[in-house]
C-alpha atoms as a PDB file:
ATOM      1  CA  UNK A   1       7.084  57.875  73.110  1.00  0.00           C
ATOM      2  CA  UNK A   2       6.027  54.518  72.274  1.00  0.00           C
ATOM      3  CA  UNK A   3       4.618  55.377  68.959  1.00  0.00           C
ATOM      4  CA  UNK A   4       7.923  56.524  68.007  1.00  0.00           C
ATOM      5  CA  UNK A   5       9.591  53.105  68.316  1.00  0.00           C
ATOM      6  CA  UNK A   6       6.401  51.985  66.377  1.00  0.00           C
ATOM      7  CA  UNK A   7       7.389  52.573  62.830  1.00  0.00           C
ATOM      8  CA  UNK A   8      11.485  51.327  63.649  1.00  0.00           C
ATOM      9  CA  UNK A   9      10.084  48.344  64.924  1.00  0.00           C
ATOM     10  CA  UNK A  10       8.320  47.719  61.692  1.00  0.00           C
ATOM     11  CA  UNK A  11      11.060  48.407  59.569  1.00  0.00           C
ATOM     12  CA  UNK A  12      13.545  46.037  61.135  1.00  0.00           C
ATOM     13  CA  UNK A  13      10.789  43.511  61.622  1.00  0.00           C
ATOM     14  CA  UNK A  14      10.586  44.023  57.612  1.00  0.00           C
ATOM     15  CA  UNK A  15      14.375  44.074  57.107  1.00  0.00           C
ATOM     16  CA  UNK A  16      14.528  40.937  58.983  1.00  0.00           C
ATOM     17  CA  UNK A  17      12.246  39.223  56.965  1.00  0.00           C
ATOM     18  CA  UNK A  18      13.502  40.225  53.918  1.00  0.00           C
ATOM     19  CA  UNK A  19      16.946  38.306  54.110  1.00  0.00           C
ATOM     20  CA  UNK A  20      15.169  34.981  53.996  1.00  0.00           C
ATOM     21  CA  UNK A  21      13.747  33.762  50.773  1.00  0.00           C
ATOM     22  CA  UNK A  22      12.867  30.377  49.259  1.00  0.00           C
ATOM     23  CA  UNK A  23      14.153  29.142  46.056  1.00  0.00           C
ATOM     24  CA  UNK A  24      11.615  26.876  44.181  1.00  0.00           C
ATOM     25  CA  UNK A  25      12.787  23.155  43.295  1.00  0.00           C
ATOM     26  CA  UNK A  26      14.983  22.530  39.791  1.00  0.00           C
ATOM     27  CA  UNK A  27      15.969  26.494  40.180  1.00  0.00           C
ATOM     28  CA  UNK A  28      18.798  28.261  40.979  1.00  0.00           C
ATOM     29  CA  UNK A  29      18.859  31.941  42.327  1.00  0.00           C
ATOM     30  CA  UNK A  30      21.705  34.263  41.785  1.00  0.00           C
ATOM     31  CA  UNK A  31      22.643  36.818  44.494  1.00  0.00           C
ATOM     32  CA  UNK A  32      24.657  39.670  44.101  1.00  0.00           C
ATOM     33  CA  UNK A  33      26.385  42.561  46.385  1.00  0.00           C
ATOM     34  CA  UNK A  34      26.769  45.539  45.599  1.00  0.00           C
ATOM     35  CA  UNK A  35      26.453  44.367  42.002  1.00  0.00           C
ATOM     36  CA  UNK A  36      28.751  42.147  41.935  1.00  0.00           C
ATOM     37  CA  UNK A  37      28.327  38.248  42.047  1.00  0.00           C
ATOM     38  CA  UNK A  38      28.288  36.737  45.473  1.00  0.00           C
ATOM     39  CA  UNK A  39      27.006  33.199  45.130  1.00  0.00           C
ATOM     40  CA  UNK A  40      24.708  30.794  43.720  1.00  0.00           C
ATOM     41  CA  UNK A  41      21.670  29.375  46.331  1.00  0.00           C
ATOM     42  CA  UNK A  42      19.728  26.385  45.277  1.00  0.00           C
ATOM     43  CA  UNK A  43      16.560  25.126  46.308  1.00  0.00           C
ATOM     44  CA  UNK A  44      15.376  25.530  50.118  1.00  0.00           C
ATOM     45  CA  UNK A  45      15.095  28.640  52.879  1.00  0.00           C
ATOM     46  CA  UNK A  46      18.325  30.583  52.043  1.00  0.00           C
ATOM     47  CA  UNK A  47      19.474  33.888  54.152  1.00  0.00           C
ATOM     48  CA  UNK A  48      21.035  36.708  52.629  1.00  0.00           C
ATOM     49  CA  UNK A  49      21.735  39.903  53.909  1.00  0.00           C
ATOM     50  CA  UNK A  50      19.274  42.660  53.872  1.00  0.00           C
ATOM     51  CA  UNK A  51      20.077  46.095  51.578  1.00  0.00           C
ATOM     52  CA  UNK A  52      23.339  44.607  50.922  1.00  0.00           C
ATOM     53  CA  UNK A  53      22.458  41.408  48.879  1.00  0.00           C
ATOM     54  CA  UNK A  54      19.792  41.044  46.266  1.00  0.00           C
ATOM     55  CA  UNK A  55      18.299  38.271  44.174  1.00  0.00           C
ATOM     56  CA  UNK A  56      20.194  39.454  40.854  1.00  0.00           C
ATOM     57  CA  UNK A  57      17.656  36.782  39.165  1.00  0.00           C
ATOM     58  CA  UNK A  58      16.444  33.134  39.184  1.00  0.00           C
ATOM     59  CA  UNK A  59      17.696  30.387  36.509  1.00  0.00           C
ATOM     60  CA  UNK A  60      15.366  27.493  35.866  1.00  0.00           C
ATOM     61  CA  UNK A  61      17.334  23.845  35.679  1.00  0.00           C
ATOM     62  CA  UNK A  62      14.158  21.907  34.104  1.00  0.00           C
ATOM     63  CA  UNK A  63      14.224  20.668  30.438  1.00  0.00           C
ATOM     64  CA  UNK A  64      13.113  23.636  28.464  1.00  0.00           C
ATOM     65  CA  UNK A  65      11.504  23.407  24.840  1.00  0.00           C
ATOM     66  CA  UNK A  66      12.324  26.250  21.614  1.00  0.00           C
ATOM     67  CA  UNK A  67      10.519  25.392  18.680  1.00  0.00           C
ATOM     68  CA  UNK A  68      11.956  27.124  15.764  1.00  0.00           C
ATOM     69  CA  UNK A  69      10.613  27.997  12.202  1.00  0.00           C
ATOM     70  CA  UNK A  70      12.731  27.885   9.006  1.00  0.00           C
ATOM     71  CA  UNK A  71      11.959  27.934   5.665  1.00  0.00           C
ATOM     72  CA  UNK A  72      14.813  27.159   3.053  1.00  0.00           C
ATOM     73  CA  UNK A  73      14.915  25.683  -0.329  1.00  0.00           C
ATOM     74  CA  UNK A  74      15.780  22.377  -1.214  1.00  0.00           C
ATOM     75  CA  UNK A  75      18.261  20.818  -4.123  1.00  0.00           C
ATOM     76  CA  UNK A  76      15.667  20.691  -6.580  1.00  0.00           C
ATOM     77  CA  UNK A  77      14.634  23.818  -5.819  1.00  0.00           C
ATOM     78  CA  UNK A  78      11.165  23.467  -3.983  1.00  0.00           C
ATOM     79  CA  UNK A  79      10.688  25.794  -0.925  1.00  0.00           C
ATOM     80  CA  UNK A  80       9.757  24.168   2.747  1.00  0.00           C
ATOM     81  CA  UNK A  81       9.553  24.917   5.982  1.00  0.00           C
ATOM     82  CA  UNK A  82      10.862  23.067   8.726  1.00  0.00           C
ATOM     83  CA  UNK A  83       9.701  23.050  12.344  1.00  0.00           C
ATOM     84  CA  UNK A  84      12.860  22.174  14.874  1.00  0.00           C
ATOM     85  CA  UNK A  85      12.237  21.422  18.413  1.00  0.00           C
ATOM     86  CA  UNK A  86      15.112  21.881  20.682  1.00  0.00           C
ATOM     87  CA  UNK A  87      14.869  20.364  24.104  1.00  0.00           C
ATOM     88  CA  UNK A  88      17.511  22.286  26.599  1.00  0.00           C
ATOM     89  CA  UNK A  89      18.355  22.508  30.079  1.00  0.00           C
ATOM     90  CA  UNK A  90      21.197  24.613  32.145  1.00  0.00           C
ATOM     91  CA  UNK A  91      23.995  22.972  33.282  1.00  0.00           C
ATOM     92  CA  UNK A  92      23.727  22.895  37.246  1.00  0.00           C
ATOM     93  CA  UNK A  93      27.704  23.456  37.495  1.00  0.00           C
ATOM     94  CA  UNK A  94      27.303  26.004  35.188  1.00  0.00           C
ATOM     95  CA  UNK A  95      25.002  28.482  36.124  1.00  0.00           C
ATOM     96  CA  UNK A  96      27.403  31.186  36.636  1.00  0.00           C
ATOM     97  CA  UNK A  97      28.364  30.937  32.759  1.00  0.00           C
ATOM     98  CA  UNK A  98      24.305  30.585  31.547  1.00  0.00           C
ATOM     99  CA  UNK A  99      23.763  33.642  33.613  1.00  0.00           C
ATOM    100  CA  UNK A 100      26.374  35.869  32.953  1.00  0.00           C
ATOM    101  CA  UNK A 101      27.486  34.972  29.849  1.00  0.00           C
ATOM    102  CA  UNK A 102      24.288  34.938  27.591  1.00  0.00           C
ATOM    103  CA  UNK A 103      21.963  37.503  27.920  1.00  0.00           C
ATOM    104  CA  UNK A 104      19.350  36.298  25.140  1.00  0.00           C
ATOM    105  CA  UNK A 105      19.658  32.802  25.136  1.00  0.00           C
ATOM    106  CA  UNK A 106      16.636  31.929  22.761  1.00  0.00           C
ATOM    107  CA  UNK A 107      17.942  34.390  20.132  1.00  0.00           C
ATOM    108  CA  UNK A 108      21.367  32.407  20.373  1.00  0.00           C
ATOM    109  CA  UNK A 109      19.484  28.885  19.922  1.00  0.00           C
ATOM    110  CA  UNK A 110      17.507  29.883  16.958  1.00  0.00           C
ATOM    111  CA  UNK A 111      20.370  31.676  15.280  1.00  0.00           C
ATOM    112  CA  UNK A 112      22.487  28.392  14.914  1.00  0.00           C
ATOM    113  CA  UNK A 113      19.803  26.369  14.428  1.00  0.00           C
ATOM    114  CA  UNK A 114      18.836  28.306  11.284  1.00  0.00           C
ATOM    115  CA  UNK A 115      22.605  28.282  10.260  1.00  0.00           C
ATOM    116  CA  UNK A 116      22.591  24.256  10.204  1.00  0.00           C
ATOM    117  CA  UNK A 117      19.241  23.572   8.432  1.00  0.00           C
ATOM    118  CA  UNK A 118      19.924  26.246   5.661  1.00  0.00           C
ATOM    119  CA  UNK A 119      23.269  24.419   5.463  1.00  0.00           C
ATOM    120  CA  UNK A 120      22.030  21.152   5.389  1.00  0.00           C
ATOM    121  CA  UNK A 121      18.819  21.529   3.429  1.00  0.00           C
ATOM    122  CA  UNK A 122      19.466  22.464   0.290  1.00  0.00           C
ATOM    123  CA  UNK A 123      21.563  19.743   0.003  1.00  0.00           C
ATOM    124  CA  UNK A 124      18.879  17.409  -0.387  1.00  0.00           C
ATOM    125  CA  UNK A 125      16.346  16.742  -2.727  1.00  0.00           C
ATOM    126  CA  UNK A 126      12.646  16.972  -1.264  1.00  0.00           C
ATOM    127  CA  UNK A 127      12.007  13.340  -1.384  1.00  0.00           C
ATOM    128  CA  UNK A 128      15.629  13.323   0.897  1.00  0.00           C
ATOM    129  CA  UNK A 129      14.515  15.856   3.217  1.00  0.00           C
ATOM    130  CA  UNK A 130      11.409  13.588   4.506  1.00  0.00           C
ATOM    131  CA  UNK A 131      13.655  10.531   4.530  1.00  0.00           C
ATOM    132  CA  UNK A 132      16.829  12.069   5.970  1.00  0.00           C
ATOM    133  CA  UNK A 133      15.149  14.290   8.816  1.00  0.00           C
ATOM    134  CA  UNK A 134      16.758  12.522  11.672  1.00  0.00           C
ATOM    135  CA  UNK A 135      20.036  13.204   9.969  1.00  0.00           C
ATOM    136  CA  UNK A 136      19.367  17.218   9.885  1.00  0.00           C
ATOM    137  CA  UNK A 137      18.231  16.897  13.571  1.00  0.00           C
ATOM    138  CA  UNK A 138      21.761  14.985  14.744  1.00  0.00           C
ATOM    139  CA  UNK A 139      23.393  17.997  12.874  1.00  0.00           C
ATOM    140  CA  UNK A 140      21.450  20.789  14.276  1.00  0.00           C
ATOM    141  CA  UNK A 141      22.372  18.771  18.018  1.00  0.00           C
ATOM    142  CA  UNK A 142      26.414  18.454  17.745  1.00  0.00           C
ATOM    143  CA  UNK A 143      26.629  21.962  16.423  1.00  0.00           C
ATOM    144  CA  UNK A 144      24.468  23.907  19.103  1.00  0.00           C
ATOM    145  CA  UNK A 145      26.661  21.577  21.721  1.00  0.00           C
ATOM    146  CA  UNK A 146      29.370  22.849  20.730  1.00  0.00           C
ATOM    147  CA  UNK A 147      28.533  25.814  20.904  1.00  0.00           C
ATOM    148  CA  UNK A 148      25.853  26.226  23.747  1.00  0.00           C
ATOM    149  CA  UNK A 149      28.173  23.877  25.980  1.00  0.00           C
ATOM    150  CA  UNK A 150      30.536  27.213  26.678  1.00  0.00           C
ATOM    151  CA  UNK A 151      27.053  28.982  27.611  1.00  0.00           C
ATOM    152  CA  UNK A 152      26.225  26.676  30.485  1.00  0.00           C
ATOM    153  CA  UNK A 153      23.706  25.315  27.898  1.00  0.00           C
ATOM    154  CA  UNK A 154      23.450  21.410  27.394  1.00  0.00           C
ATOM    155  CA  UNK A 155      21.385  20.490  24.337  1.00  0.00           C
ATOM    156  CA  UNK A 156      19.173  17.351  25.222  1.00  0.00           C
ATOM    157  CA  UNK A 157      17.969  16.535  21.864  1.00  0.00           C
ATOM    158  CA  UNK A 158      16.769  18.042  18.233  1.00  0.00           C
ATOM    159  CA  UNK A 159      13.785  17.032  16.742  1.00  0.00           C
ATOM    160  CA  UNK A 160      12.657  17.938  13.071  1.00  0.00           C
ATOM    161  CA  UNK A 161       8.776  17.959  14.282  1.00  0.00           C
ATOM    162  CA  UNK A 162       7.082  19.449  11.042  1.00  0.00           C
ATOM    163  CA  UNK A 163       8.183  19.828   7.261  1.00  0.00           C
ATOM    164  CA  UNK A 164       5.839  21.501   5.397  1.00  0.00           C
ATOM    165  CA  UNK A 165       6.481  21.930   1.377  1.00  0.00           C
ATOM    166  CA  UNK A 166       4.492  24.153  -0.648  1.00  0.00           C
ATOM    167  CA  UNK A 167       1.045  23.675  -1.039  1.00  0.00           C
ATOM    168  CA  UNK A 168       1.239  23.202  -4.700  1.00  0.00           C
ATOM    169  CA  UNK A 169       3.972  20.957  -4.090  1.00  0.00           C
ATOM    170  CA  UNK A 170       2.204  18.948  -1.939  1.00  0.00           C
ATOM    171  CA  UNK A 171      -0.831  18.889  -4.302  1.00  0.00           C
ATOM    172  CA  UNK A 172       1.211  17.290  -7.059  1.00  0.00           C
ATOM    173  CA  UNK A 173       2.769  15.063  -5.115  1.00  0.00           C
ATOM    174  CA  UNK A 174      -0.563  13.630  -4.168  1.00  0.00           C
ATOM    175  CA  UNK A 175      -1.133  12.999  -7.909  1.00  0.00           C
ATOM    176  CA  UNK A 176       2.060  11.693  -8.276  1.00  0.00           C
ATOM    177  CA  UNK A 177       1.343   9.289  -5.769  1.00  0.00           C
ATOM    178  CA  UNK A 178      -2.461   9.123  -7.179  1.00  0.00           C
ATOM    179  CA  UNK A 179      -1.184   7.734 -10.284  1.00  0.00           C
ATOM    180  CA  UNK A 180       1.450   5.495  -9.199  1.00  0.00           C
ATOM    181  CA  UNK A 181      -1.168   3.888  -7.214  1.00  0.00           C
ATOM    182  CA  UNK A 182      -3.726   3.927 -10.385  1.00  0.00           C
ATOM    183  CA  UNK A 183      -0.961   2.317 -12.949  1.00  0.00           C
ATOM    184  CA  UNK A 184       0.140  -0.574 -10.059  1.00  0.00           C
ATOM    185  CA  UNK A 185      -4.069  -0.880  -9.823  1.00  0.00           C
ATOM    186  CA  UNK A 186      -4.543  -1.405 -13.338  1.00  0.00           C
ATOM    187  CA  UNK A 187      -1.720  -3.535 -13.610  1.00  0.00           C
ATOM    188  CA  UNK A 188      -3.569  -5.919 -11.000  1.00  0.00           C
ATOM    189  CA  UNK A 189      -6.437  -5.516 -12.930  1.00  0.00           C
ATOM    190  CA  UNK A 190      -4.586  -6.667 -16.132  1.00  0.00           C
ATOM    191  CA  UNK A 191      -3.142  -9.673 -14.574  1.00  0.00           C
ATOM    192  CA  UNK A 192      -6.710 -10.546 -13.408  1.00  0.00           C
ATOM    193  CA  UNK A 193      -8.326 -10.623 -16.767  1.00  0.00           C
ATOM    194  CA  UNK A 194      -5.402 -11.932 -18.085  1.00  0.00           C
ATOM    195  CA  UNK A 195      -5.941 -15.464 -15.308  1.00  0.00           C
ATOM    196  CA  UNK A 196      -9.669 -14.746 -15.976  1.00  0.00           C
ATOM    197  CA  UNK A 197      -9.236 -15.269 -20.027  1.00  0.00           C
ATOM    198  CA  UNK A 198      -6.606 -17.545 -19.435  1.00  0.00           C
ATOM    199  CA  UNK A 199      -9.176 -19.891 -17.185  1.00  0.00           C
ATOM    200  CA  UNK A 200     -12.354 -19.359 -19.166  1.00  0.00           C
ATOM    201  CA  UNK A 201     -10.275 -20.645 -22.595  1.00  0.00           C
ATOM    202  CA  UNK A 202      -9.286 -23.983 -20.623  1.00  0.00           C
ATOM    203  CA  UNK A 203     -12.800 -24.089 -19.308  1.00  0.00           C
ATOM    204  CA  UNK A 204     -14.147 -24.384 -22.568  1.00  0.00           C
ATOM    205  CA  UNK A 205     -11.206 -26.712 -23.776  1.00  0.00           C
ATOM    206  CA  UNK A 206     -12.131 -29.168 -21.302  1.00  0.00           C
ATOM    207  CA  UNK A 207     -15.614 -28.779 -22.158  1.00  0.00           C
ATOM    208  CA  UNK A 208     -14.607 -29.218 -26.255  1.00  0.00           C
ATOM    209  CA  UNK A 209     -13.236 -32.245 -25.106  1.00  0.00           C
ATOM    210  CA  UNK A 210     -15.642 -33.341 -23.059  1.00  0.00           C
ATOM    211  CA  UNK A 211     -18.784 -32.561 -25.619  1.00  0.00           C
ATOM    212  CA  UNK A 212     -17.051 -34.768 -28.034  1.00  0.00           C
ATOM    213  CA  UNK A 213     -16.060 -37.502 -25.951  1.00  0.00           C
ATOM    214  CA  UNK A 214     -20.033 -37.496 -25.237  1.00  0.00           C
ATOM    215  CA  UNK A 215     -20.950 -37.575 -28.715  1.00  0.00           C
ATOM    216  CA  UNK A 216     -18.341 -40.626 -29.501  1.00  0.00           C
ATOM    217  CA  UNK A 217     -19.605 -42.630 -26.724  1.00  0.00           C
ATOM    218  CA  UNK A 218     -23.388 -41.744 -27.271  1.00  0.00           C
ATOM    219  CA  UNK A 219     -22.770 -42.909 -31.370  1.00  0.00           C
ATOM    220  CA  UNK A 220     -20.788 -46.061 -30.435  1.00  0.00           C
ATOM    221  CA  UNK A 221     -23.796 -47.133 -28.057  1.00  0.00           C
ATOM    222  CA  UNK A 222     -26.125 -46.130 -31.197  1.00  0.00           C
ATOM    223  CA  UNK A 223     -24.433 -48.389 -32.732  1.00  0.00           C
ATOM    224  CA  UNK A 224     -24.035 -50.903 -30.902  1.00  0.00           C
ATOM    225  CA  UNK A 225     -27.639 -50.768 -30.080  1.00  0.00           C
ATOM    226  CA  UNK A 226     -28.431 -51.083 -33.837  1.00  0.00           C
ATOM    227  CA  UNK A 227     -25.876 -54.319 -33.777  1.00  0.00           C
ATOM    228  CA  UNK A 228     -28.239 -55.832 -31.337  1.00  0.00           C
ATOM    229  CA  UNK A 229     -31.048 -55.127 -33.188  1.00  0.00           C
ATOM    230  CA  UNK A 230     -30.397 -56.307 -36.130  1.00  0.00           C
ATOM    231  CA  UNK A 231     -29.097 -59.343 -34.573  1.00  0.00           C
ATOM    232  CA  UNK A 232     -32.176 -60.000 -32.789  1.00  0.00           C
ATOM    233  CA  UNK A 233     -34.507 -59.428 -35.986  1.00  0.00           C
ATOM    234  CA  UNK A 234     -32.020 -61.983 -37.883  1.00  0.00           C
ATOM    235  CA  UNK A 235     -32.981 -64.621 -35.530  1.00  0.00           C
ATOM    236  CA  UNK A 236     -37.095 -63.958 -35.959  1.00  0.00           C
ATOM    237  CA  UNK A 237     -35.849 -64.451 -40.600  1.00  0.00           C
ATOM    238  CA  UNK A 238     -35.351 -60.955 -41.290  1.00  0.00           C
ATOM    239  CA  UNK A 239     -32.342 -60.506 -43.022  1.00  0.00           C
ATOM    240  CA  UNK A 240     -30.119 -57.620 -42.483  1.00  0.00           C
ATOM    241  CA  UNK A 241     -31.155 -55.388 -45.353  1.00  0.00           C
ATOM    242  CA  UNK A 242     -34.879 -55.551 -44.120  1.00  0.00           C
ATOM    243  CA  UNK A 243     -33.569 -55.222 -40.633  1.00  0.00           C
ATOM    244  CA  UNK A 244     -31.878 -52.200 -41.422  1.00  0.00           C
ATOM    245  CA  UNK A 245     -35.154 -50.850 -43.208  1.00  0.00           C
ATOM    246  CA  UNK A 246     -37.064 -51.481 -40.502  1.00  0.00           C
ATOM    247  CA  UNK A 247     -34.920 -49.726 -38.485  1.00  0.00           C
ATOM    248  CA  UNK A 248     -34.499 -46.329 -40.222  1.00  0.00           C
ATOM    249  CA  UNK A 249     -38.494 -46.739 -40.849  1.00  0.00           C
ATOM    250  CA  UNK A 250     -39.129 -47.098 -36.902  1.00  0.00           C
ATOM    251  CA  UNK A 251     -36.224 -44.225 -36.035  1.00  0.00           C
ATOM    252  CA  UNK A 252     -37.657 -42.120 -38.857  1.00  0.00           C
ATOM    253  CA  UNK A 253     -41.243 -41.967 -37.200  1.00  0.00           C
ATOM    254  CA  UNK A 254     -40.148 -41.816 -33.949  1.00  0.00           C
ATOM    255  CA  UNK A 255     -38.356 -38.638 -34.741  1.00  0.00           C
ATOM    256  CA  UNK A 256     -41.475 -36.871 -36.111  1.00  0.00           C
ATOM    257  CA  UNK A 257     -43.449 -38.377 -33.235  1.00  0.00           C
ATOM    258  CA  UNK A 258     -41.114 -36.300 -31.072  1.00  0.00           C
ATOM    259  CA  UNK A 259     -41.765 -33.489 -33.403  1.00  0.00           C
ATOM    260  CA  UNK A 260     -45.222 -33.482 -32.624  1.00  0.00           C
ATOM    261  CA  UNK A 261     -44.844 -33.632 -29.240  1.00  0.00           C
ATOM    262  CA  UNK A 262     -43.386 -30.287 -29.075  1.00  0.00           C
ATOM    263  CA  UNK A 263     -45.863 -26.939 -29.305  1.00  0.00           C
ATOM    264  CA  UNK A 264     -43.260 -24.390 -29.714  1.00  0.00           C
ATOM    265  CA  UNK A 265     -40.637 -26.071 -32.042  1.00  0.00           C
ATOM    266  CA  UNK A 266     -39.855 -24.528 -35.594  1.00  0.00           C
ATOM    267  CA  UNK A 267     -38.265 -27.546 -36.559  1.00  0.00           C
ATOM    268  CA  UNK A 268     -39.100 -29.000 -40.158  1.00  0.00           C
ATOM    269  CA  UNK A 269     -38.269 -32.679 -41.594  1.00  0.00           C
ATOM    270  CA  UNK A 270     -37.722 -32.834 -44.923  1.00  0.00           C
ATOM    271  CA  UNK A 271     -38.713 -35.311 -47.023  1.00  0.00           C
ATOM    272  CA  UNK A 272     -41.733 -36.590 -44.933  1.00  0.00           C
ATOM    273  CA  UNK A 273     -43.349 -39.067 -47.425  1.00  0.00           C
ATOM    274  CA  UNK A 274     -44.078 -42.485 -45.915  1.00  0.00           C
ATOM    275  CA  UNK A 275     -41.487 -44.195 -48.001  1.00  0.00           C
ATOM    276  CA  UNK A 276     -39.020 -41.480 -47.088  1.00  0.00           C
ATOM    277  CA  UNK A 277     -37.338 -43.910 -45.074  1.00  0.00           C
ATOM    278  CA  UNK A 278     -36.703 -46.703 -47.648  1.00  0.00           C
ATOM    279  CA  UNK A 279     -35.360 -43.942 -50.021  1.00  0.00           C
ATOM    280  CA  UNK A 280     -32.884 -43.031 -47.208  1.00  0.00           C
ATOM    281  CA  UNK A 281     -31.905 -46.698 -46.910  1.00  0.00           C
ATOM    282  CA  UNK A 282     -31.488 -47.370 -50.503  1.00  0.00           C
ATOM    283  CA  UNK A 283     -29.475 -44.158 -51.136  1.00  0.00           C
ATOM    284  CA  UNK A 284     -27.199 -45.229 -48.166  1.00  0.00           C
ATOM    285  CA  UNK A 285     -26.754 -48.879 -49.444  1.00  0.00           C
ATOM    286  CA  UNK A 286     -26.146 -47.528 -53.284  1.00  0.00           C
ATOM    287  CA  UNK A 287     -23.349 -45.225 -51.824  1.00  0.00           C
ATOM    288  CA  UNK A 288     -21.487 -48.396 -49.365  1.00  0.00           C
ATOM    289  CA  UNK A 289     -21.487 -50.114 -52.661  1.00  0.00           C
ATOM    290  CA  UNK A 290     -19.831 -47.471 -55.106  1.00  0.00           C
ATOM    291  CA  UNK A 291     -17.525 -47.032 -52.311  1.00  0.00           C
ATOM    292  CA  UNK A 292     -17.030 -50.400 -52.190  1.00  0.00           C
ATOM    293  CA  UNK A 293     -16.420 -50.828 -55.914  1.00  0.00           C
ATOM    294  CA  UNK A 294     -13.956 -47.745 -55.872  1.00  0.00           C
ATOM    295  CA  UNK A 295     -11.917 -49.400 -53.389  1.00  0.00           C
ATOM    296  CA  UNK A 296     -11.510 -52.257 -55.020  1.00  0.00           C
ATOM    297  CA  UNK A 297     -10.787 -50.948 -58.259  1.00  0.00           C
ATOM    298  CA  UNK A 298      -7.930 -49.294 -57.052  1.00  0.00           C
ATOM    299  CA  UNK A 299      -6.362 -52.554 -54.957  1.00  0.00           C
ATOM    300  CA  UNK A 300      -6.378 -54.233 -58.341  1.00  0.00           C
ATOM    301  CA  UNK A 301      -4.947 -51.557 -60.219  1.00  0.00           C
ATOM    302  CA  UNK A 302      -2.383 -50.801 -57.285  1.00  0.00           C
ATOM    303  CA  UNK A 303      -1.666 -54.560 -57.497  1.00  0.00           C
ATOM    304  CA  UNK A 304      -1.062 -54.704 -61.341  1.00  0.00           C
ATOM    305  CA  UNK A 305       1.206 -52.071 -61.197  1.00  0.00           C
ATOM    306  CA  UNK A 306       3.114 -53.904 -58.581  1.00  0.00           C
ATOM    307  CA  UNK A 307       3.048 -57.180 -60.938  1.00  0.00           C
ATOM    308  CA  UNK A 308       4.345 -55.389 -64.333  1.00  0.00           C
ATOM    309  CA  UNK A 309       7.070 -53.998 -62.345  1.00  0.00           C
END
């Protein structure tokens, strides 16, 4: 008699148990009776009653994530494909309407988002598309609002994650930007010669000037150094012709003295006869006098002419 009791003991012992259940945290369980709705039950132990109410099905209230792949063409024509992200959640008020009202809620998401990129898109030139992605993902956000908001469905936010243009797009608009980079390159490069030609003229300018500023001072000491000496053989009764003899004599073998010095020059000194030097002082005085003579040949004629007049 007892194991009769047995197996009804077990079944209400199982009935019993099965009108409590636990709904998990950010989730909200549906119950129905007799197929129709009864109530919502949020998280916590909840009761219900056994073979006459049933979990219908369970609603998750976190932040969910669709990512959604479209490809479309662009303005001028190139094809891309976009990757949006929509970030969504169920209304907590609302899950009557998410529940009942959508059955495929993914399919709806995707559906409008495709219908506002493949509005938006080929509106915009490539170069747009990159820049303006924010703007596509604002769009994509008010419209599913509007429309997901009757769902139960509040859109958190759109982001264009990934546009991807064809790869031999892409490929020449990597030597598009190779070359752009190239010209501004050799432009730099242009200037710099440019400042290096620019410097290396003005170097040599200042050394022009420079070089001959040297060689003015160096023959104004010559000469004064011949003044001197001349000065100082006029006071031992050489007079300044024979001073001046002297002097081209002495300079005359102190330059092939020099001459000889050196193994390796290639230099020759033409004439090299011992009176070379008084030929070299008489030509020189022969020349100050016809230039002399010339000069004042033409003061006297210059100052006749002035007279007859």
């Amino acid at each position: 008699m007892n194991f009769f009791f047995i197996p009804i003991i077990v079944i209400g012992l199982f009935i019993f148990i099965s009108a409590f259940f636990i709904v998990k945290q950010q989730t909200a369980a549906i119950i129905e009776r007799f197929g129709r709705f009864q109530s919502i039950r949020h998280s916590g132990l909840q009761l219900k009653i056994p073979l006459v109410d049933r979990i219908a099905g369970k609603l998750s209230l976190k932040i969910q994530q669709l990512d959604v792949i479209i490809e479309t063409k662009t303005l001028d024509d190139v094809f891309v494909r976009l990757k949006v992200s929509v970030q969504y959640k169920v209304i907590r008020e609302k899950v009557y309407d998410a529940f009942y009202k959508l059955d495929y809620p993914h399919d709806q998401i995707t559906s409008y988002v495709f219908d506002v990129v493949r509005a938006e898109v080929p509106k915009m030139k490539l170069d747009d598309v990159f820049v303006r992605k924010d703007d596509i993902a604002i769009a994509v956000k008010s419209e599913l609002n509007d429309a997901m908001i009757e769902y139960g469905y509040d859109i958190i936010k759109t982001l264009v994650t990934d546009i991807d243009p064809d790869a031999q797009v892409k490929e020449a608009m990597n030597r598009i930007n190779a070359s752009e980079r190239e010209k501004i390159a050799a432009q730099f490069e242009g200037d710099a010669q440019r400042i290096l030609i620019v410097e290396k003229a003005k170097a040599e300018a200042e050394s022009k000037r420079l070089q001959g500023q040297g060689i003015a001072d160096q023959r104004r000491e010559i000469a004064r150094g011949l003044e001197e000496s001349v000065e100082v053989l006029n006071r031992v009764g050489i007079n300044s012709q024979e001073a001046s003899a002297l002097i081209v004599v002495t300079q005359h073998y102190d330059t092939l003295q020099s001459l000889g010095e050196e193994t390796n020059s290639n230099l020759i000194l033409l004439p090299n006869a011992p009176q070379a030097g008084s030929n070299m002082l008489n030509d020189m005085v022969a020349s100050f006098t016809a230039s002399n003579q010339i000069g004042e040949a033409m003061k006297n004629n210059s100052k006749k002419k002035k007279d007859d007049e």
